[in-house]
PDB file of N, CA and C in Angstrom:
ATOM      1  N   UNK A   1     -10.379  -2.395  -0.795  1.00  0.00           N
ATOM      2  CA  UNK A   1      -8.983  -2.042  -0.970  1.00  0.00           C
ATOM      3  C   UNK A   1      -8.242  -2.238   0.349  1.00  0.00           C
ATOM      4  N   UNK A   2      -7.153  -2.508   0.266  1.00  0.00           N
ATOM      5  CA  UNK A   2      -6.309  -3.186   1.461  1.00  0.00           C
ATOM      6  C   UNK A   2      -5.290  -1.596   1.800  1.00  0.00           C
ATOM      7  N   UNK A   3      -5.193  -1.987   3.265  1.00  0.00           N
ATOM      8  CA  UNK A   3      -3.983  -1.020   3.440  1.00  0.00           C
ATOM      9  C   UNK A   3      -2.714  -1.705   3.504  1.00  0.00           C
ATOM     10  N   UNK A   4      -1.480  -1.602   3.224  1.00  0.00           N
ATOM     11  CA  UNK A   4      -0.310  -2.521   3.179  1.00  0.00           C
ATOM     12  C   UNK A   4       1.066  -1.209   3.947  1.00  0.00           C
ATOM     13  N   UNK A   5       1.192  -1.952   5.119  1.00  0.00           N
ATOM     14  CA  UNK A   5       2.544  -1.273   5.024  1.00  0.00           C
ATOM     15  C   UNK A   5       4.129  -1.482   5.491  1.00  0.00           C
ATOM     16  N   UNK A   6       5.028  -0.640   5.364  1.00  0.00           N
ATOM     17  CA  UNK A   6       6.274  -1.009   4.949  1.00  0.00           C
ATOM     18  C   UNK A   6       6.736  -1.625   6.304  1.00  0.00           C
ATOM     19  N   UNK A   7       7.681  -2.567   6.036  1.00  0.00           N
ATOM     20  CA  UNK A   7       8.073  -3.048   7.451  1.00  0.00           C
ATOM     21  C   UNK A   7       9.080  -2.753   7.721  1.00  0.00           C
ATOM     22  N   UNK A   8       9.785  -2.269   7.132  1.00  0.00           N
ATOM     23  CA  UNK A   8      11.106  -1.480   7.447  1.00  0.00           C
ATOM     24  C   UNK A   8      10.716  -0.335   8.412  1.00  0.00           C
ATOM     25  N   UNK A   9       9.946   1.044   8.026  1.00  0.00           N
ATOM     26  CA  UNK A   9       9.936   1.999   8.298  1.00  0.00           C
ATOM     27  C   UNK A   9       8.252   2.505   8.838  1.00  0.00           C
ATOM     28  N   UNK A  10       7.558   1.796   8.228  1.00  0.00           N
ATOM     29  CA  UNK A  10       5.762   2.077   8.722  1.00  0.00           C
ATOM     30  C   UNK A  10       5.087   2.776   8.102  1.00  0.00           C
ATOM     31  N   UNK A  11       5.231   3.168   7.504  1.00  0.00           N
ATOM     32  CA  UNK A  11       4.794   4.021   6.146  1.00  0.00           C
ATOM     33  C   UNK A  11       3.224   2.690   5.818  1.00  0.00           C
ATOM     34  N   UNK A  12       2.461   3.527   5.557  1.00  0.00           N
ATOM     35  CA  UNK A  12       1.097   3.106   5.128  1.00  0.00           C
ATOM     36  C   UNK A  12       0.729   3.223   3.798  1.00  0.00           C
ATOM     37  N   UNK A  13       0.927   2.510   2.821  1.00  0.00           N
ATOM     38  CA  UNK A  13       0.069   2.971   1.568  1.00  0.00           C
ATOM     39  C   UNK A  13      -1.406   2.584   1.668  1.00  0.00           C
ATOM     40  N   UNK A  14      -1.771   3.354   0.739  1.00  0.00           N
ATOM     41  CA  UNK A  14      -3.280   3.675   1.177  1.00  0.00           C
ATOM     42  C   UNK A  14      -4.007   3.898  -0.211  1.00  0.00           C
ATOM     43  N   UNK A  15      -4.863   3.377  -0.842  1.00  0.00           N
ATOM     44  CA  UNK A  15      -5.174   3.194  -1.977  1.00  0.00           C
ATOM     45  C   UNK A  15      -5.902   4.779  -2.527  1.00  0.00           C
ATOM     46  N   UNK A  16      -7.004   4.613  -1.079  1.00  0.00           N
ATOM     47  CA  UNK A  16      -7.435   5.900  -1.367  1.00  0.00           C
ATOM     48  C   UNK A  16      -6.895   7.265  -1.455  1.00  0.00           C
ATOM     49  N   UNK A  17      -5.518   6.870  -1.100  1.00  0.00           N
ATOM     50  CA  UNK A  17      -4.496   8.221  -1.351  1.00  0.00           C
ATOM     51  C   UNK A  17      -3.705   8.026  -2.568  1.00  0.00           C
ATOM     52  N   UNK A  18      -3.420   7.146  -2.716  1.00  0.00           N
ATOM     53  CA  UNK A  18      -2.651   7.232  -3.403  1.00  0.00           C
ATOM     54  C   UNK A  18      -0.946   7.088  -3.087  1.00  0.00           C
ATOM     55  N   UNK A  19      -0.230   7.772  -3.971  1.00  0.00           N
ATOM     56  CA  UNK A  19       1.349   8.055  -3.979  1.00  0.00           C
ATOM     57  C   UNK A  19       1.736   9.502  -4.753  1.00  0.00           C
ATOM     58  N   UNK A  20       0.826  10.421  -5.172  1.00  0.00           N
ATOM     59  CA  UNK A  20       0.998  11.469  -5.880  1.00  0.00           C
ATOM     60  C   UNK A  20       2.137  12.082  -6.468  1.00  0.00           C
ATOM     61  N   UNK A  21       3.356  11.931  -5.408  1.00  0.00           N
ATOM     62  CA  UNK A  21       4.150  12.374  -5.145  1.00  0.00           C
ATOM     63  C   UNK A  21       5.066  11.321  -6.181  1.00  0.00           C
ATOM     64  N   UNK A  22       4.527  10.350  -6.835  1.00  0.00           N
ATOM     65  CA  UNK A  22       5.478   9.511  -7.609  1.00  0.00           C
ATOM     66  C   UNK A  22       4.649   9.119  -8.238  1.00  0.00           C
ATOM     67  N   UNK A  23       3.336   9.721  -8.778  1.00  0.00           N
ATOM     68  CA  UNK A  23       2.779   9.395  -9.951  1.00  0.00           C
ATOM     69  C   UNK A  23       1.832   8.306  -9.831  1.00  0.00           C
ATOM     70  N   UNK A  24       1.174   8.193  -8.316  1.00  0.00           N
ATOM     71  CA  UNK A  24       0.369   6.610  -8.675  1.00  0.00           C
ATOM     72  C   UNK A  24      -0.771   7.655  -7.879  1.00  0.00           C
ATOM     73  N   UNK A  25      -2.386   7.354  -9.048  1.00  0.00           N
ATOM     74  CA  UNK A  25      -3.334   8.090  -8.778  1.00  0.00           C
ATOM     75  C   UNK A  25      -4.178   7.572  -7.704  1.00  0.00           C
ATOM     76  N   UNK A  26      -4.456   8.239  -6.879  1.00  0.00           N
ATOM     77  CA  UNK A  26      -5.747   7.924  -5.956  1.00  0.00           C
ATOM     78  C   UNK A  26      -6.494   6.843  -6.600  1.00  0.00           C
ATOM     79  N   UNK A  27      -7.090   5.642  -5.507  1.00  0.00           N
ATOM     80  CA  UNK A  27      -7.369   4.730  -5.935  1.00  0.00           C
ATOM     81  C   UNK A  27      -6.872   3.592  -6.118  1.00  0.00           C
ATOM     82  N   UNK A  28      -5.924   3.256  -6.528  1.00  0.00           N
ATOM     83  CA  UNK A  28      -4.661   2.322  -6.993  1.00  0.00           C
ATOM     84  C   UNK A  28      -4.386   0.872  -6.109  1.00  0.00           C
ATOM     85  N   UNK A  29      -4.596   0.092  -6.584  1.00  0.00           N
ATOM     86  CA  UNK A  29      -4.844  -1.189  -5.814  1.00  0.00           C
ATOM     87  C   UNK A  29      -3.210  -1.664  -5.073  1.00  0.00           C
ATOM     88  N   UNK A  30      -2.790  -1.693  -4.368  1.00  0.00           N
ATOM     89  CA  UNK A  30      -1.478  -2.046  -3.402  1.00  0.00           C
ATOM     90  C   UNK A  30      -0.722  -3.181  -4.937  1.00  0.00           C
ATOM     91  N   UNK A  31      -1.858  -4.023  -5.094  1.00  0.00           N
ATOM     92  CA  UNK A  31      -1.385  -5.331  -6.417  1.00  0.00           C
ATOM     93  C   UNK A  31      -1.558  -4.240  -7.837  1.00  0.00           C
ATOM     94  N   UNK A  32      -1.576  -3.334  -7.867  1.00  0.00           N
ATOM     95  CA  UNK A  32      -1.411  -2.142  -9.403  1.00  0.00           C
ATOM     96  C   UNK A  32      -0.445  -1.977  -9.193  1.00  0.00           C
ATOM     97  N   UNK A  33       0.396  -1.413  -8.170  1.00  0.00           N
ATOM     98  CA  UNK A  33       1.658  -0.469  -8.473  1.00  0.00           C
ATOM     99  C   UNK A  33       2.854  -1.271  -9.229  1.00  0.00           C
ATOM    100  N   UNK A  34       3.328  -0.610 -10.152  1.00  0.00           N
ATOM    101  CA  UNK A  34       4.646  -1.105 -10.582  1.00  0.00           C
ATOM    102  C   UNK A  34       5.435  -1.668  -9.345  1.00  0.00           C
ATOM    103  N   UNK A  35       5.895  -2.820 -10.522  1.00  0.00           N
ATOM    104  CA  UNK A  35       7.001  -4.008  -9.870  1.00  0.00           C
ATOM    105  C   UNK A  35       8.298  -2.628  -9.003  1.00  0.00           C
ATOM    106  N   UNK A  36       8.589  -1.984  -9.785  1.00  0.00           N
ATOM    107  CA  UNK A  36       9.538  -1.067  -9.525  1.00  0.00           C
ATOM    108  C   UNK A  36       9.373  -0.036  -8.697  1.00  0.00           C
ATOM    109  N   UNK A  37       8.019   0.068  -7.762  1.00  0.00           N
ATOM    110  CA  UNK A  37       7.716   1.203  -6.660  1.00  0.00           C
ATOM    111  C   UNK A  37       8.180   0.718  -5.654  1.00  0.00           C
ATOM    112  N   UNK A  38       8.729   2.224  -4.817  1.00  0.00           N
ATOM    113  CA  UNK A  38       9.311   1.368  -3.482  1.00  0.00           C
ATOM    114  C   UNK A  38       8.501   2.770  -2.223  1.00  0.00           C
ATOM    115  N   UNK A  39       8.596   2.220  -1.705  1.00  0.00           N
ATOM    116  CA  UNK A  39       8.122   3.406  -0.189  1.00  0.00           C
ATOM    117  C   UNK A  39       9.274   4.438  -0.294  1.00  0.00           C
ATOM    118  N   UNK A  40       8.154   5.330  -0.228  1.00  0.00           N
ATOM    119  CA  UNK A  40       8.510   6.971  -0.454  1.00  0.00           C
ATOM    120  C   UNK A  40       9.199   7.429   0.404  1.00  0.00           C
ATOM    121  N   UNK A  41       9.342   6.833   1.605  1.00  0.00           N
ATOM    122  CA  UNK A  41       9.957   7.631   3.165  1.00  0.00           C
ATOM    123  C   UNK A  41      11.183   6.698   2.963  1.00  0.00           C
ATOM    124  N   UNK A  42      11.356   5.446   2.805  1.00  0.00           N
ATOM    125  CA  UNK A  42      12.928   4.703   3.034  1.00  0.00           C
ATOM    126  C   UNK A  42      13.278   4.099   1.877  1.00  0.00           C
ATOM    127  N   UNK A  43      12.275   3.831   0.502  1.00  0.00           N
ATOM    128  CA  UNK A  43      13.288   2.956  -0.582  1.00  0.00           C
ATOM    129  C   UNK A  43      12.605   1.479  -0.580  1.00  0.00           C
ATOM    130  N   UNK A  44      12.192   1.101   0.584  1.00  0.00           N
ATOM    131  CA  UNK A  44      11.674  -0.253   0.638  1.00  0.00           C
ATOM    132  C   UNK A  44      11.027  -0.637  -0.715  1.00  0.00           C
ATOM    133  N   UNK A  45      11.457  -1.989  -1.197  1.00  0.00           N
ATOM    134  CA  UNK A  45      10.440  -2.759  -2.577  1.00  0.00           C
ATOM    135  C   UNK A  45       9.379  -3.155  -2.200  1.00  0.00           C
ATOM    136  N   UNK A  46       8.775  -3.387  -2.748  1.00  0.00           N
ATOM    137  CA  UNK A  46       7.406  -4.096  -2.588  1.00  0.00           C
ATOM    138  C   UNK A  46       7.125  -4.816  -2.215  1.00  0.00           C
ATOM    139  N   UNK A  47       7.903  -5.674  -2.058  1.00  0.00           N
ATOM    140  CA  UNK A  47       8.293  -7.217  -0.861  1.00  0.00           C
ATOM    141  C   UNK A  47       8.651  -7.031   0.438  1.00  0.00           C
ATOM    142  N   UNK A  48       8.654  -5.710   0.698  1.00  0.00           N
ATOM    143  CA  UNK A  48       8.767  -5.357   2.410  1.00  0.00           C
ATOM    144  C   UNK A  48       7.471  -4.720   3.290  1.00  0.00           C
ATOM    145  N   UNK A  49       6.603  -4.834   1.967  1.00  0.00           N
ATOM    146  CA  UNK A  49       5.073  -4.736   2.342  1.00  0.00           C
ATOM    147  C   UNK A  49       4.797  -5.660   3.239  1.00  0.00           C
ATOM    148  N   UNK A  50       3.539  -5.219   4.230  1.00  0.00           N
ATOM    149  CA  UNK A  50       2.774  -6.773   4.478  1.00  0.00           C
ATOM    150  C   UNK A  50       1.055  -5.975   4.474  1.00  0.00           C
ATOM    151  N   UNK A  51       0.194  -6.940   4.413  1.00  0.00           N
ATOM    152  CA  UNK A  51      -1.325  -6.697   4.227  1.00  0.00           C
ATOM    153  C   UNK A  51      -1.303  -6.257   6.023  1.00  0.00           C
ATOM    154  N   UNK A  52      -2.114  -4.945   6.211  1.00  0.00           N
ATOM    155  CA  UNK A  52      -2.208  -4.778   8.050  1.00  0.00           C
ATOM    156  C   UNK A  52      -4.048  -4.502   7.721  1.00  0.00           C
ATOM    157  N   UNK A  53      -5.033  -3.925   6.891  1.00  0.00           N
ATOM    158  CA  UNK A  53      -5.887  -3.801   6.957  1.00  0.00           C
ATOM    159  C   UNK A  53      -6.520  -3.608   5.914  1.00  0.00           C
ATOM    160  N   UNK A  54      -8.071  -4.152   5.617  1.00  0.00           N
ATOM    161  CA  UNK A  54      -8.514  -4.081   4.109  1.00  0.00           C
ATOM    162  C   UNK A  54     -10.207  -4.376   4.187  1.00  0.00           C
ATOM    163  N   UNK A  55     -10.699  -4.487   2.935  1.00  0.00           N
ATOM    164  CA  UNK A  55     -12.124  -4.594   3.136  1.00  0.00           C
ATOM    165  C   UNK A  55     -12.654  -6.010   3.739  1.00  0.00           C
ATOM    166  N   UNK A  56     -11.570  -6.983   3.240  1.00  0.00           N
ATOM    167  CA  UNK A  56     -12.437  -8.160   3.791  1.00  0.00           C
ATOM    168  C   UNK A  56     -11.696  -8.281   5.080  1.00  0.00           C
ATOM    169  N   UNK A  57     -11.293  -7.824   5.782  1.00  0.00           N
ATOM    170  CA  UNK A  57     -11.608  -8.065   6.978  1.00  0.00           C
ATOM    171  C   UNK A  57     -12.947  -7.362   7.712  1.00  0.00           C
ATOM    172  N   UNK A  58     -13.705  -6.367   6.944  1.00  0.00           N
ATOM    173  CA  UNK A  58     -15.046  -6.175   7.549  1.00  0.00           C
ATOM    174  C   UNK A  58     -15.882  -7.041   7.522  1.00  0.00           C
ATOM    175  N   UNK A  59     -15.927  -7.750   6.298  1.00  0.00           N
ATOM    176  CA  UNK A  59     -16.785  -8.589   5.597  1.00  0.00           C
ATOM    177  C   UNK A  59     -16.588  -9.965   6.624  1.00  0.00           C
ATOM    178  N   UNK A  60     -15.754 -10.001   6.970  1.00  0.00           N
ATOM    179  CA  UNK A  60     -15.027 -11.514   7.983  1.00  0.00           C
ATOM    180  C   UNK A  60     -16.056 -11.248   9.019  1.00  0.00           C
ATOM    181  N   UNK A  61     -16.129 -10.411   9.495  1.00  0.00           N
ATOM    182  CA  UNK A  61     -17.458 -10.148  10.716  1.00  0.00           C
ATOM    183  C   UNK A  61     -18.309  -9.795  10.601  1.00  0.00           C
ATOM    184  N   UNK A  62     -18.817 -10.222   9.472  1.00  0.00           N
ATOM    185  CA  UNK A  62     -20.615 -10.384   9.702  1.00  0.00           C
ATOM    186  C   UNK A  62     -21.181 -11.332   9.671  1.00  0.00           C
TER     187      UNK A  62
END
């Protein structure tokens, strides 16, 4: 699972957390969330994401 976050404001979504607070359960793949979720701290769409950390970059170094 990838971490992705907002470039507006820095906000981290985080799979293993989740979004609780707007209904998206622990777990939740960054590519699951509705077209229509935006970052919880500023509004940002989903297109102001960028990929900053995830599993295959572990996998890249071995």
């Amino acid at each position: 699972m990838s971490i992705y976050a907002c470039e507006l404001c820095g906000y981290e979504y985080r799979p293993t957390q989740g979004d609780p607070e707007n209904g998206i359960e622990e777990g939740t793949d960054f590519e699951d969330l509705p077209a229509d979720w935006t970052c919880p701290l500023c509004g940002a769409s989903k297109e102001d994401f960028e990929r900053v950390a995830g599993d295959e970059d572990e996998s890249d170094n071995r």
